[in-house]
N, C-alpha and C. Protein backbone atom coordinates (compact mmCIF):
# COMPACT_ATOMS: atom_id res chain seq x y z
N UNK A 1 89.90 101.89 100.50
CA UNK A 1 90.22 101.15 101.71
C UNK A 1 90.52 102.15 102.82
N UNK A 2 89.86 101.85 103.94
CA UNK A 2 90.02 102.60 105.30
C UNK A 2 91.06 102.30 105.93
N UNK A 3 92.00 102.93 106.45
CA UNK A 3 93.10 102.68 107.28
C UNK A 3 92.86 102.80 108.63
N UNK A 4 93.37 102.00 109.60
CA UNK A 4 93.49 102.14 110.87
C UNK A 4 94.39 103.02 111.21
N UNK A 5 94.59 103.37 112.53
CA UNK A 5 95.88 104.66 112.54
C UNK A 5 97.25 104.13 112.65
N UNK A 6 96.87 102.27 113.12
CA UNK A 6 97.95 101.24 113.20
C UNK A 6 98.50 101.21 111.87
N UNK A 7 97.28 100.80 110.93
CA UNK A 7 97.59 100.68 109.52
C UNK A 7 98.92 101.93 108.79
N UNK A 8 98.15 103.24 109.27
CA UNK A 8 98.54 104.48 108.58
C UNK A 8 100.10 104.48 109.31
N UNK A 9 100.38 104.15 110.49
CA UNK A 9 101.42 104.76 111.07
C UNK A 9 102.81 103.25 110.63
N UNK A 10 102.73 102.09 110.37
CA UNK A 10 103.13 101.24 109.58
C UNK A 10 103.34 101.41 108.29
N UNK A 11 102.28 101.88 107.69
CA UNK A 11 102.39 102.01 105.91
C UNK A 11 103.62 103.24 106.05
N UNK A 12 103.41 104.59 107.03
CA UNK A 12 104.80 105.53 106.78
C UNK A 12 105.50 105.33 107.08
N UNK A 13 105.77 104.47 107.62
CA UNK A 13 107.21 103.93 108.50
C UNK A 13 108.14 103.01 107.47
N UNK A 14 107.22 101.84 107.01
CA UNK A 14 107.84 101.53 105.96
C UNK A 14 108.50 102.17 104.66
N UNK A 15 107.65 103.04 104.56
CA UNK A 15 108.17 104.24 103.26
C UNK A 15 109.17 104.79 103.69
N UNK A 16 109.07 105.09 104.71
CA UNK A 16 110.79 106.07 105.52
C UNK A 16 111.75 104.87 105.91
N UNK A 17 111.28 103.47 105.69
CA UNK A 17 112.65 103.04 106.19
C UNK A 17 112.86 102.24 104.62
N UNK A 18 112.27 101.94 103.60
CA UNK A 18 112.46 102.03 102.26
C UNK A 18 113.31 103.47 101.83
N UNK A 19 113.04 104.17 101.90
CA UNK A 19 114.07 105.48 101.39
C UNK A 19 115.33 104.90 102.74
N UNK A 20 115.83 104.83 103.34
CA UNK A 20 116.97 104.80 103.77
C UNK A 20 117.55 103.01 103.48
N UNK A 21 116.29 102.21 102.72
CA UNK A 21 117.46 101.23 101.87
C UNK A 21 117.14 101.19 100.45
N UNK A 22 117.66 102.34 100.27
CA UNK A 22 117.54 102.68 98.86
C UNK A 22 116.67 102.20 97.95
N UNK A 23 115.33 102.15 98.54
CA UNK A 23 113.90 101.75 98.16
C UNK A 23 113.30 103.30 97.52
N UNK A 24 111.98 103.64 96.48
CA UNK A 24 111.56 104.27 96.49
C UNK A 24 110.56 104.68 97.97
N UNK A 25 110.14 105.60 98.30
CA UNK A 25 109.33 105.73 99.35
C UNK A 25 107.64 104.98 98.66
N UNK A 26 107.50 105.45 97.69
CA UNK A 26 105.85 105.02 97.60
C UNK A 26 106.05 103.40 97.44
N UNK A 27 107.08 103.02 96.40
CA UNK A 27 107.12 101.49 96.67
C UNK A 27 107.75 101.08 97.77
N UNK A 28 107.79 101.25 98.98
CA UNK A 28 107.42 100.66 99.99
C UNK A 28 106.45 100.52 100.54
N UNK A 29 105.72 101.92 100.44
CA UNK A 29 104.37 102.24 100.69
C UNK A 29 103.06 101.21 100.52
N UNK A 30 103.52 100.51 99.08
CA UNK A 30 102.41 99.93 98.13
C UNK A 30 102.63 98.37 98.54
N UNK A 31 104.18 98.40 98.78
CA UNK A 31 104.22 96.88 99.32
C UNK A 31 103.59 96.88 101.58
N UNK A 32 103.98 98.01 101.64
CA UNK A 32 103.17 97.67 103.06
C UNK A 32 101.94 97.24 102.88
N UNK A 33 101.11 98.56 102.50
CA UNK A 33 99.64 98.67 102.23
C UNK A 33 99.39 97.08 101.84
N UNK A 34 99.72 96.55 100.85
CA UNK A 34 99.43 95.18 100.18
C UNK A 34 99.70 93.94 100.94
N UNK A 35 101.18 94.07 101.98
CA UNK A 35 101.55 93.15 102.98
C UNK A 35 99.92 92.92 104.37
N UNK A 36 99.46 94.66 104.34
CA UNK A 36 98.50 94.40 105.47
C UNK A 36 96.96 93.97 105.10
N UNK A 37 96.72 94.16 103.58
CA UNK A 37 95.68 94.07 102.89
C UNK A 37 95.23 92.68 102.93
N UNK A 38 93.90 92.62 103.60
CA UNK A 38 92.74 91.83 103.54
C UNK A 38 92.58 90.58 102.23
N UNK A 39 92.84 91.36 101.68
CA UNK A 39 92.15 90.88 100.20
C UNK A 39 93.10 91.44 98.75
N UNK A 40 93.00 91.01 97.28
CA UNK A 40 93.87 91.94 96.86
C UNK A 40 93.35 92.97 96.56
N UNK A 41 94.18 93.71 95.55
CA UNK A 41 93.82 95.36 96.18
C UNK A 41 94.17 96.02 94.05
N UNK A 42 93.10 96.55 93.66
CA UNK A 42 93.76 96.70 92.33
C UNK A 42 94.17 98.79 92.38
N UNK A 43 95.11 98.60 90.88
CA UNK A 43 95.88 99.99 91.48
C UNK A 43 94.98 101.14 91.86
N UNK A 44 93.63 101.50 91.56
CA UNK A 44 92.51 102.36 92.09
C UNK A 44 92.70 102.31 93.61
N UNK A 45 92.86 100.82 94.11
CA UNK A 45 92.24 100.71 95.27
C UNK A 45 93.93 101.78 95.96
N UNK A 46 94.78 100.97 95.51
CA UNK A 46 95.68 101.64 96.07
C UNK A 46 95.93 103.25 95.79
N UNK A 47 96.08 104.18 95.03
CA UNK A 47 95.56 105.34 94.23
C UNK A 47 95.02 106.18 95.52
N UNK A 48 93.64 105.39 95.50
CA UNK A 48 93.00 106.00 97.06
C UNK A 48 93.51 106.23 98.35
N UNK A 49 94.21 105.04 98.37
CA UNK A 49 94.01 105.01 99.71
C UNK A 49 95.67 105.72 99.94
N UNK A 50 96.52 105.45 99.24
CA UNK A 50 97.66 105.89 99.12
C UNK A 50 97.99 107.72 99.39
N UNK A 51 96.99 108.16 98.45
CA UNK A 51 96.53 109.48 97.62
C UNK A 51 98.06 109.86 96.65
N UNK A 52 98.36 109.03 96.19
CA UNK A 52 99.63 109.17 95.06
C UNK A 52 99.30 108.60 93.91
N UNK A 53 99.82 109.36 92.80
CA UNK A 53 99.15 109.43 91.66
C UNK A 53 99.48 108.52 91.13
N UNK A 54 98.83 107.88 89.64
CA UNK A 54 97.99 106.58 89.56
C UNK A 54 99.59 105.67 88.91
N UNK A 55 100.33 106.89 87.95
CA UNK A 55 101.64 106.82 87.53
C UNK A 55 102.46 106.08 88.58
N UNK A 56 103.00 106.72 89.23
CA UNK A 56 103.74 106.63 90.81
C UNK A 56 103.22 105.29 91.30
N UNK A 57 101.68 104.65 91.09
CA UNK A 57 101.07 103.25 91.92
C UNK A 57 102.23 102.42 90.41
N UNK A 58 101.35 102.58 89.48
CA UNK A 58 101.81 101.60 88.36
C UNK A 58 103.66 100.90 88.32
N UNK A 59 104.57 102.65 88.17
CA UNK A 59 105.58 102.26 88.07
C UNK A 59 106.21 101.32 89.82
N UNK A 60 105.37 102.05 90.37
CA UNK A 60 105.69 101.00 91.79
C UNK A 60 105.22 99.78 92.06
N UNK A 61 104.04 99.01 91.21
CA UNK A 61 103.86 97.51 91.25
C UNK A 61 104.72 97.11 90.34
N UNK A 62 105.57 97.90 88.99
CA UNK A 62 105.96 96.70 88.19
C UNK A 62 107.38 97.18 89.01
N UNK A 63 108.03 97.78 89.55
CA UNK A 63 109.03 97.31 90.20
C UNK A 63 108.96 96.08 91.54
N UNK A 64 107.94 96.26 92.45
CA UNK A 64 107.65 94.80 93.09
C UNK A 64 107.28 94.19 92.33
N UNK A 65 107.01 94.17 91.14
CA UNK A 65 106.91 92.43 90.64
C UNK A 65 107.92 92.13 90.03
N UNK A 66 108.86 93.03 89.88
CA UNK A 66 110.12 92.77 89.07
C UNK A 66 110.95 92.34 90.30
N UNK A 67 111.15 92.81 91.89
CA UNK A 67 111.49 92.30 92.98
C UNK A 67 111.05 90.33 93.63
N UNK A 68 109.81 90.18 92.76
CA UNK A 68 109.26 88.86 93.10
C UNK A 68 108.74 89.05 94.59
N UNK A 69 107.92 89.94 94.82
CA UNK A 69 107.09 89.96 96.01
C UNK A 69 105.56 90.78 96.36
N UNK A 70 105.00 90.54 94.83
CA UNK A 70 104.50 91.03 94.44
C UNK A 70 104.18 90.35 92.94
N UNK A 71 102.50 90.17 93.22
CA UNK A 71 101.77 89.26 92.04
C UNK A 71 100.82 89.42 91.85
N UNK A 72 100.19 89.28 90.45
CA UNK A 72 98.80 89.38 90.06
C UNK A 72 98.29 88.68 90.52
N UNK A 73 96.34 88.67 91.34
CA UNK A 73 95.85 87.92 92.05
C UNK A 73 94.36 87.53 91.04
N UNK A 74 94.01 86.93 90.56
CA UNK A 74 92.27 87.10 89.83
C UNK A 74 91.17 86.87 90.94
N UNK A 75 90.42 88.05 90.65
CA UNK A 75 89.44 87.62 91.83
C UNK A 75 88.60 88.09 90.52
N UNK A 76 87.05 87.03 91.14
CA UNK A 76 86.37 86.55 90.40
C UNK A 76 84.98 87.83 89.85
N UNK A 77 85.08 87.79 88.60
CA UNK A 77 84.47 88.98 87.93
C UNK A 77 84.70 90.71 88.08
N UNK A 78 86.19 90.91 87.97
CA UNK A 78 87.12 91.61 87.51
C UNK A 78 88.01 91.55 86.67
N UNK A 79 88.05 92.35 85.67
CA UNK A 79 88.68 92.57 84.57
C UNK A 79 90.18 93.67 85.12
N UNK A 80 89.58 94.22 85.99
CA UNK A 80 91.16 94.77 86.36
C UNK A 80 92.36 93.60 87.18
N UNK A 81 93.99 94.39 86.63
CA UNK A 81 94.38 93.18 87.94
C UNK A 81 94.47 93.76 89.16
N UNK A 82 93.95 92.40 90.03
CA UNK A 82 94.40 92.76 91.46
C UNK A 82 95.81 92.47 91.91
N UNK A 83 96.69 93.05 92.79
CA UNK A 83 97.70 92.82 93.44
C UNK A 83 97.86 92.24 94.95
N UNK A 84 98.93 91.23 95.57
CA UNK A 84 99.12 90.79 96.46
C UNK A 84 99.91 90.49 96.68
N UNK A 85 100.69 90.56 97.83
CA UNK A 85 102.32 90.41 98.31
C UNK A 85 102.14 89.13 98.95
N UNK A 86 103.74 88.42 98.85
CA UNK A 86 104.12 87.30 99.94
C UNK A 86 103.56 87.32 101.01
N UNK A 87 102.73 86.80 101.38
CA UNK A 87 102.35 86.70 102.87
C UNK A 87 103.09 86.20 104.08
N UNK A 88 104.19 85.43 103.67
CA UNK A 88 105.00 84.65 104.56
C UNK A 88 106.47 85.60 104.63
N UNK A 89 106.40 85.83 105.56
CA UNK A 89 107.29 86.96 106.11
C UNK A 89 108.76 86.35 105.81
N UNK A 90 109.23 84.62 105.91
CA UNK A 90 110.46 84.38 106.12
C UNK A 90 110.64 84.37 104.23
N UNK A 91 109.67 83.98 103.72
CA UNK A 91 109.84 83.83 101.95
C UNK A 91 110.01 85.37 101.37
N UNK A 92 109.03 86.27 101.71
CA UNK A 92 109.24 87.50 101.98
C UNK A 92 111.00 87.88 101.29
N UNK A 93 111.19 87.94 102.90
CA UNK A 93 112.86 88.17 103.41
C UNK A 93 113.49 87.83 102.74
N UNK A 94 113.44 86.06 102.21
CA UNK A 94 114.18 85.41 101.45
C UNK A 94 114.69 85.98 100.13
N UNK A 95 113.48 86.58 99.54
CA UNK A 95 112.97 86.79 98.09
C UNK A 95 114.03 88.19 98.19
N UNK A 96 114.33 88.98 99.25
CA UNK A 96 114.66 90.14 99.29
C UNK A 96 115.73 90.09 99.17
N UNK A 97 116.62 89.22 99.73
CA UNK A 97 117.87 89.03 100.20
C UNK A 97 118.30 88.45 98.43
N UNK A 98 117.68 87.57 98.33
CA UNK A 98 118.18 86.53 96.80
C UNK A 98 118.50 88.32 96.17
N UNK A 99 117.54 89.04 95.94
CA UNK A 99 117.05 90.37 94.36
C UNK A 99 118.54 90.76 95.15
N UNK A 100 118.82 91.41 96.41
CA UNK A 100 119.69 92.36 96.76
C UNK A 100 120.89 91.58 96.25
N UNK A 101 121.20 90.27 96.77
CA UNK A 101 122.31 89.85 96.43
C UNK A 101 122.82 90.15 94.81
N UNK A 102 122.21 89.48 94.56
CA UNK A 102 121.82 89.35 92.77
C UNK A 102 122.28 91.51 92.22
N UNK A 103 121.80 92.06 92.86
CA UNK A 103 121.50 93.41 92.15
C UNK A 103 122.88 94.22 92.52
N UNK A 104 123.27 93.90 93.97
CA UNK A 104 124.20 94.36 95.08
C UNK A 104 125.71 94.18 95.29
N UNK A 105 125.71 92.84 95.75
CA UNK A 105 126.43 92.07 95.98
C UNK A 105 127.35 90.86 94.57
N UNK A 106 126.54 90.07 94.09
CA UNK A 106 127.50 90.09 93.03
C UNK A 106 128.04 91.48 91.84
N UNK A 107 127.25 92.13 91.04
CA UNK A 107 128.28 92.73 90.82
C UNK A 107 129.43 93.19 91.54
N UNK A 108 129.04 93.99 92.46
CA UNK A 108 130.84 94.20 93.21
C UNK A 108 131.70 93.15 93.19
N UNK A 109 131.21 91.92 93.52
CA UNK A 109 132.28 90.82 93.90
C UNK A 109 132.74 90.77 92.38
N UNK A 110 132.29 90.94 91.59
CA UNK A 110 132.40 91.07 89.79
C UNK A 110 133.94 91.96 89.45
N UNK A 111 133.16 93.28 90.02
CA UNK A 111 134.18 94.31 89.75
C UNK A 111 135.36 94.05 90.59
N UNK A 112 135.17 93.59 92.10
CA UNK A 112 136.51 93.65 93.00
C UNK A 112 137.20 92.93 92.55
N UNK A 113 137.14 91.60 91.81
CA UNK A 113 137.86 90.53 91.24
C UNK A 113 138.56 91.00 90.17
N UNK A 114 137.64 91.51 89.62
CA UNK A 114 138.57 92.27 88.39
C UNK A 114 139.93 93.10 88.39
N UNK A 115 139.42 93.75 89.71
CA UNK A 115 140.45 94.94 90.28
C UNK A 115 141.62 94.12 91.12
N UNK A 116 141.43 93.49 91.77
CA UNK A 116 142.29 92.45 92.25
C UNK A 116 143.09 91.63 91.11
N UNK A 117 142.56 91.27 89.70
CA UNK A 117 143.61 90.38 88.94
C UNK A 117 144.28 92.06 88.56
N UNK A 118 144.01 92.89 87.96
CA UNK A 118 144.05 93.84 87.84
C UNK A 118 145.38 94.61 88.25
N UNK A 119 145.07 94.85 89.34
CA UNK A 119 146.10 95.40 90.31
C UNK A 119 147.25 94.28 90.89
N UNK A 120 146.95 92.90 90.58
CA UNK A 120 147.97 92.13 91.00
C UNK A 120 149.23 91.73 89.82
N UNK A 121 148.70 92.33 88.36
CA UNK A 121 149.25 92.34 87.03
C UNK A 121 150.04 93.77 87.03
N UNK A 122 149.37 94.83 87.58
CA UNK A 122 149.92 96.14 87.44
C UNK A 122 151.11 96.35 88.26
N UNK A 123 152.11 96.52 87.58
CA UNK A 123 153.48 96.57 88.07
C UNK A 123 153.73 97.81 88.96
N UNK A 124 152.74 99.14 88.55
CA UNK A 124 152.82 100.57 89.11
C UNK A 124 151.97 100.48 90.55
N UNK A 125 151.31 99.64 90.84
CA UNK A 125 150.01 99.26 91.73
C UNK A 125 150.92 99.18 93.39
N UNK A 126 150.24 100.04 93.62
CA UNK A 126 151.16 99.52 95.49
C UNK A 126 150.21 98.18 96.20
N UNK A 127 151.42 97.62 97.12
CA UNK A 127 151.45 96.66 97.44
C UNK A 127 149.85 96.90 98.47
N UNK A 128 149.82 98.28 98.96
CA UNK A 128 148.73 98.38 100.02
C UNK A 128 147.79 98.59 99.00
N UNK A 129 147.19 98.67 98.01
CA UNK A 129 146.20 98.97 97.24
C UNK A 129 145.81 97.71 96.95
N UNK A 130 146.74 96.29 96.28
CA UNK A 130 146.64 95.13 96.36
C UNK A 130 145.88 94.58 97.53
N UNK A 131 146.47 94.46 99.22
CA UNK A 131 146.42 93.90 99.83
C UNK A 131 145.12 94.60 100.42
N UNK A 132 144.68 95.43 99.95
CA UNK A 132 143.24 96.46 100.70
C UNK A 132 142.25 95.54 99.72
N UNK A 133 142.89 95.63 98.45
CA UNK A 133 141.70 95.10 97.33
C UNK A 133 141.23 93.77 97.81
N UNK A 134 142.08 92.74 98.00
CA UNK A 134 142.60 91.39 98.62
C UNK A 134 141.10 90.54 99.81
N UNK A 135 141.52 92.08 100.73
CA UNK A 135 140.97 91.98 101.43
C UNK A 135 139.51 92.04 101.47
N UNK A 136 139.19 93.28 100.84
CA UNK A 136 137.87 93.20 100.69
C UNK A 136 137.28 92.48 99.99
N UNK A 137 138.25 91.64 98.90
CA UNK A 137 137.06 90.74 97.78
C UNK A 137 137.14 89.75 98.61
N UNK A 138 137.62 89.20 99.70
CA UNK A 138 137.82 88.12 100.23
C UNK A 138 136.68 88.40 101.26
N UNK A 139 136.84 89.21 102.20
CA UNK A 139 135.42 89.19 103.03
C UNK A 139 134.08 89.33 102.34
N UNK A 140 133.94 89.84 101.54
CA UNK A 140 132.57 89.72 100.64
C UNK A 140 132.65 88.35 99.83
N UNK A 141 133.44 87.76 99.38
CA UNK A 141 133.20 86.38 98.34
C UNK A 141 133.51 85.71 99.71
N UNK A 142 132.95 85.31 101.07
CA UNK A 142 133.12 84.70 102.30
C UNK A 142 131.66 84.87 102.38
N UNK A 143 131.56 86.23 102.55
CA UNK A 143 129.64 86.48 102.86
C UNK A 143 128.86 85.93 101.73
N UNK A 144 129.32 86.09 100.98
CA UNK A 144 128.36 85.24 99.35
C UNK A 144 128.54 83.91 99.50
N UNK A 145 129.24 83.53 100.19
CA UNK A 145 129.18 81.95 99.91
C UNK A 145 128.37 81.29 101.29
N UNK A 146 128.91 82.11 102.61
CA UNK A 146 128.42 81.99 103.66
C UNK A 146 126.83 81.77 103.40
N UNK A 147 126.49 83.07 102.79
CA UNK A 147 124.90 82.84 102.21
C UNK A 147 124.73 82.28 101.63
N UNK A 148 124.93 81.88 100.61
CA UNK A 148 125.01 80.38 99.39
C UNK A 148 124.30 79.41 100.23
N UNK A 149 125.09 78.92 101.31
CA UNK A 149 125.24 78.06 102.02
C UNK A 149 123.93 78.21 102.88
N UNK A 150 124.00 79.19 103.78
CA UNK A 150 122.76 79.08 104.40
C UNK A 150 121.24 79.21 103.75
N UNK A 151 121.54 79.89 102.64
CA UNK A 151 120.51 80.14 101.68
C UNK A 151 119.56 78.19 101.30
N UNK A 152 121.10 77.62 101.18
CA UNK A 152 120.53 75.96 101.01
C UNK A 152 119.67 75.27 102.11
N UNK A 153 119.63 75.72 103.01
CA UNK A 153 118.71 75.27 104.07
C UNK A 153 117.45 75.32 103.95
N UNK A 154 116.37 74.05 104.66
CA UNK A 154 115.24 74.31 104.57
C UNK A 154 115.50 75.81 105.60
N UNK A 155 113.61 75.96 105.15
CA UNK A 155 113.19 77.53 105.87
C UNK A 155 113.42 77.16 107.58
N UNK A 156 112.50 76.00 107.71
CA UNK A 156 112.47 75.58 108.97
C UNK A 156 113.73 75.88 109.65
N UNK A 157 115.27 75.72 109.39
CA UNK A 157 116.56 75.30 109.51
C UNK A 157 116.83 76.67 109.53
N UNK A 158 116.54 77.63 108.84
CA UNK A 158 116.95 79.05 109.06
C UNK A 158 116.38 79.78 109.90
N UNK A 159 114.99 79.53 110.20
CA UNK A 159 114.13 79.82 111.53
C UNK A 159 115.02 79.88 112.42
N UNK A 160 115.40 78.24 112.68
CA UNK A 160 116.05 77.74 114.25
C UNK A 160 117.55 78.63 114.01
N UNK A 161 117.93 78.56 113.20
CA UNK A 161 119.37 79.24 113.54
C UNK A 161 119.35 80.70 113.46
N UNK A 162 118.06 81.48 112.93
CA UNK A 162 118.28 83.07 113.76
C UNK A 162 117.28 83.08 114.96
N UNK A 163 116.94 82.14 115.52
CA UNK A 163 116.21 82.32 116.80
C UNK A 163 117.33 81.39 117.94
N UNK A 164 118.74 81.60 117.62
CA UNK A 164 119.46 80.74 118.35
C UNK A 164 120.31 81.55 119.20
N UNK A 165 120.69 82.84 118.19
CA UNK A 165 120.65 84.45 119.08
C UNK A 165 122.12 83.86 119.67
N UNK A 166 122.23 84.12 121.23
CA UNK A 166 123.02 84.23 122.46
C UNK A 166 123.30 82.65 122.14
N UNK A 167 122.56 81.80 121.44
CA UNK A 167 123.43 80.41 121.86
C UNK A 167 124.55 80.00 121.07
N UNK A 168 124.85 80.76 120.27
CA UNK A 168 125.89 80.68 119.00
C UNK A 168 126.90 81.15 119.61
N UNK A 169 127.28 81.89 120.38
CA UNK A 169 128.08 82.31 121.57
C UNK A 169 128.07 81.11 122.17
N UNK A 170 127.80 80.52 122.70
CA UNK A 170 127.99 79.38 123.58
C UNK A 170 128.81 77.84 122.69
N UNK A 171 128.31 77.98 121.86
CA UNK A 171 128.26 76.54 120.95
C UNK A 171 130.10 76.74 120.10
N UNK A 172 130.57 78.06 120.05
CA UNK A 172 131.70 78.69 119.41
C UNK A 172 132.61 78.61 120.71
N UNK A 173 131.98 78.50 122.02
CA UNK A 173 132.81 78.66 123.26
C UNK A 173 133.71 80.10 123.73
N UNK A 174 132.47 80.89 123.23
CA UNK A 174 132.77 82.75 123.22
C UNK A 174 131.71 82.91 125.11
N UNK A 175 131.94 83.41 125.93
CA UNK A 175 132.09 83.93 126.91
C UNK A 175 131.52 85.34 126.55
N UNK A 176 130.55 86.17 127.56
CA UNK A 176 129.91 87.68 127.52
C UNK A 176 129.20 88.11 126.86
């Protein structure tokens, strides 16, 4: 597959902003390439066009398919599989947010709880180590539920409320 210089300068961008969220660089790479791809694309195709070795393609589709954004495609009279990403950018996102939570976010809320009964049993435990712990399992089990919650919305419904921006300020009766 031929790249455009649009193509090429997207596919590295994603890889460099995958390494700074603790993504591998080539599997971002493989999910760009596949996000911009025509058609699906089997690991040769990617191999090529990538120029990273065939190892490096493999272990990087079965981690996107272990992410759920990323799927075997059959196209007709091929025996190899082809690959293809979510096409829908908000399901996409969705799919990303669910794995991170899931991978991220509950355990900690796991461990902080723990540390919180923990430290609220421990007689040697200072009161500011408590009330720090307190705190933080409480603003994160707020954001997990916050998302819970918005997570329950149709897509449509989550559209309108991050394209509502500056009016959420208004509707809260926040000023500037």
């Amino acid at each position: 597959m031929k790249l455009s210089a649009v193509q090429q300068k997207f596919i590295l961008h994603w890889g460099e902003m995958g390494t700074r969220w603790g993504v591998n660089r080539t599997v971002a790479q493989v999910h760009a390439l596949l996000y911009l791809a025509d058609r699906p694309l089997n690991a040769d195709d990617l191999v090529e066009t990538l120029g990273v070795a065939r190892s490096n393609i493999s272990t990087s589709l079965k981690e996107l398919q272990g992410w759920g954004i990323v799927h075997t495609a059959p196209v007709l009279g091929e025996r190899r599989d082809h690959f293809i990403t979510t096409a829908d950018v908000w399901e996409m996102f969705q799919i990303i947010l669910d794995e991170r939570k899931k991978r991220e976010i509950d355990p900690t809320l796991a461990i902080l709880r723990e540390c919180v009964e923990e430290a609220e049993a421990a007689e040697s435990e200072s009161d500011h180590t408590r009330r720090r712990l307190r705190e933080l399992h409480g603003l994160i089990d707020d954001l997990a539920q916050w998302y819970t919650q918005i997570r329950a919305l149709p897509t449509g419904a989550v559209i309108k409320f991050v394209k509502m921006g500056s009016k959420v300020r208004k509707v809260l009766g926040l000023t500037g």
